[in-house]
Every structure is written in C-alpha cells, then in structure tokens.
Protein backbone atom coordinates (compact mmCIF):
# COMPACT_ATOMS: atom_id res chain seq x y z
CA UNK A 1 1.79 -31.18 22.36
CA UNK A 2 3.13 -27.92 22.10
CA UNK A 3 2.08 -24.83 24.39
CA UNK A 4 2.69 -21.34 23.69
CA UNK A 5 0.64 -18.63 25.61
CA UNK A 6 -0.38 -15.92 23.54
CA UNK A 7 -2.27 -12.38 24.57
CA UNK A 8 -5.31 -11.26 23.35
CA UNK A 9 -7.95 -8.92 23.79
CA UNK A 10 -10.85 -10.03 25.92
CA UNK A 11 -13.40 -9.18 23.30
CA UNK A 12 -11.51 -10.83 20.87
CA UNK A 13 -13.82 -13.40 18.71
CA UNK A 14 -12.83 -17.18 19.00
CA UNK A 15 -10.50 -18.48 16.27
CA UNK A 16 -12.86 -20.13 13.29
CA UNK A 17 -11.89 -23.52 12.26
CA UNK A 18 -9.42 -24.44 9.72
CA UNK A 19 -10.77 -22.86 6.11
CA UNK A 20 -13.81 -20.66 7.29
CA UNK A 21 -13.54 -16.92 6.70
CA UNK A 22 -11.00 -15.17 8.88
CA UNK A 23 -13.59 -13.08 11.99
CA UNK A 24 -10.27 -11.20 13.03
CA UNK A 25 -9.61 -13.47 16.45
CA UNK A 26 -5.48 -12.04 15.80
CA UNK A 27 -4.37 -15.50 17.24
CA UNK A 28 -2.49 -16.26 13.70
CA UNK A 29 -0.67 -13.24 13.53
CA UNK A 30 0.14 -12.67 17.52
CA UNK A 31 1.91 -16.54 17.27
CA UNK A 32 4.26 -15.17 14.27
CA UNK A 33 4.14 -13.18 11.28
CA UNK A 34 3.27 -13.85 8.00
CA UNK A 35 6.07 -13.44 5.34
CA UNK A 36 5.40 -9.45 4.73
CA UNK A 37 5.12 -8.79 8.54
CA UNK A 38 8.56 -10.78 8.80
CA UNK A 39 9.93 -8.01 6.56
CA UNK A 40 8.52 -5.75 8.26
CA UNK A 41 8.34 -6.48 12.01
CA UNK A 42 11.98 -7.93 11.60
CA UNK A 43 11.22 -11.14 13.34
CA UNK A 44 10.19 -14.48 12.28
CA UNK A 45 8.77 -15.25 16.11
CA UNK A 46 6.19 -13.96 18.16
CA UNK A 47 3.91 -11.24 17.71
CA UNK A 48 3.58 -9.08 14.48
CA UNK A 49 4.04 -5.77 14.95
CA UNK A 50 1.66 -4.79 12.60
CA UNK A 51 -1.59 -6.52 14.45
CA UNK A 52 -3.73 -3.82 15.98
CA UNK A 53 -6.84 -4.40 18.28
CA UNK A 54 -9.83 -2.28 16.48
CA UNK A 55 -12.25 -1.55 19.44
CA UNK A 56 -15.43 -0.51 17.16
CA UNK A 57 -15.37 -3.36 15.18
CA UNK A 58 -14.23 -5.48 18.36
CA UNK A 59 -11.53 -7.82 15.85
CA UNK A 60 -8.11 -7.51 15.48
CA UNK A 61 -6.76 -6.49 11.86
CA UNK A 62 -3.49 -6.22 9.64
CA UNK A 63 -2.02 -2.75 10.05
CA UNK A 64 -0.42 -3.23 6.76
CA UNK A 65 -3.72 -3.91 5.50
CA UNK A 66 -5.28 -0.82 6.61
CA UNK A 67 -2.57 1.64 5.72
CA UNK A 68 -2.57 0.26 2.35
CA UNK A 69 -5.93 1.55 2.04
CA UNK A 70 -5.08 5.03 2.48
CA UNK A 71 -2.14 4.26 -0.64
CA UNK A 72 -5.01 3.46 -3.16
CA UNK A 73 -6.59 0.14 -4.27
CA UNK A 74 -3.62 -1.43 -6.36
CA UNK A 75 -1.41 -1.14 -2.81
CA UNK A 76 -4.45 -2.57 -0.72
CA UNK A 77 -4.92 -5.73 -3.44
CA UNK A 78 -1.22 -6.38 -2.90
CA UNK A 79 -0.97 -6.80 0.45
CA UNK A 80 -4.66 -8.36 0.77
CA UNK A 81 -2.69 -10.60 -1.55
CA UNK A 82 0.36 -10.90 1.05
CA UNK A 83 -1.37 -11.89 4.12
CA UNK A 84 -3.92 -14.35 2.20
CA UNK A 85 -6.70 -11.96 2.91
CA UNK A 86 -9.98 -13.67 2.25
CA UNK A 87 -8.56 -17.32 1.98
CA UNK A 88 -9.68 -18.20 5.25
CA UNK A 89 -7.97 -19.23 8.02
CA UNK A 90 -4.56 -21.03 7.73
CA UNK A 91 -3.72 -21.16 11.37
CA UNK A 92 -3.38 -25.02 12.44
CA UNK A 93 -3.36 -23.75 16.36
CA UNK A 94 -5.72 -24.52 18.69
CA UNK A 95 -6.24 -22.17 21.62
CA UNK A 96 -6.98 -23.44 25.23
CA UNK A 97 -9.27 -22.12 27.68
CA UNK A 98 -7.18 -20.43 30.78
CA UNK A 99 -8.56 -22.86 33.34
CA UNK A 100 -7.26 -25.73 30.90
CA UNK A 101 -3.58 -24.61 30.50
CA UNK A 102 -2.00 -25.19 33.55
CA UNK A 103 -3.34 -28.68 32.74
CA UNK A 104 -1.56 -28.46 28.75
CA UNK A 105 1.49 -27.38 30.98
CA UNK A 106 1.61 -30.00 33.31
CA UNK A 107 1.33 -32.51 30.38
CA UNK A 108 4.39 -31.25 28.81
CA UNK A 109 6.61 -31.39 31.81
C-alpha cells in the first residue's frame, strides 16, 4: 500500500464512498489535479491550486468552478463539465485516521 499524507481542513467532511455525490471533503483534488487544474495549476502532482476551503459552507470547492459563475452559465456548464461536477466521486483513495498512519508507515518500510 501506498501512503501519501495530505492536508485538510479540520472541518472538512469525510470523503463519501466511491460513486455517491461529491460533499466537498477536497481530498481528490489536494492528491492531484484534475485535467483543467493541470492546465492551470501547471502541475500534474500534488495539490490543485485552484481548491479553496469555503468556511460558511464548511466544504472545500473548485475555484475554477466558482469563478466561472461570475462568467455566465455557458462558462460554469463547461467547467462543471471539466471537473466531472455532479458525477460523484471518482477518487479510489482511502484516507487514514492520524493515530493509524504511523502504523500505514511502518508497513511500508
């Protein structure tokens, strides 16, 4: 098994299994981007620079997303489209509690 160890907001939600609707944990998109925050971030690894914590809705969302809002609804359809907003979640990791990786860690070695 692979480790990676990833930062995330204490308030973030838990990541949903495989193919339920996306609650905005951010553990997807602070692993690596998706192919338009490639472009944009200009990095295939690690965090997206586009993820942004949203404290009043305590969830983590696309930054691309949201500014395409404010370009009109044909801009916010194509990147919904981009990032597979709404097709639930794609993200085949599965996060460990901190007490357990030091035990994930010691497996690897």
């Amino acid at each position: 098994m692979q480790t990676a160890i990833v930062q995330l907001h204490r308030g973030a939600p838990p990541k949903p299994p495989m193919g339920e609707p996306c609650n905005g944990c951010g553990l997807c998109c602070a692993t690596e981007p998706c192919p338009i925050g490639t472009v944009t971030s200009l990095r295939r690894r690690g965090r997206c620079t586009a993820l942004e914590w949203h404290e009043a809705d305590a969830r983590y969302r696309c930054g691309l997303l949201v500014r395409a809002g404010d370009s009109g609804r044909a801009a916010q359809r194509l990147v919904s489209r981009w990032i597979a907003a709404g097709q639930g979640c794609d993200a085949s990791l599965e996060p460990l509690a901190a007490e357990t990786l030091g035990e994930a860690e010691a497996a690897d070695a």
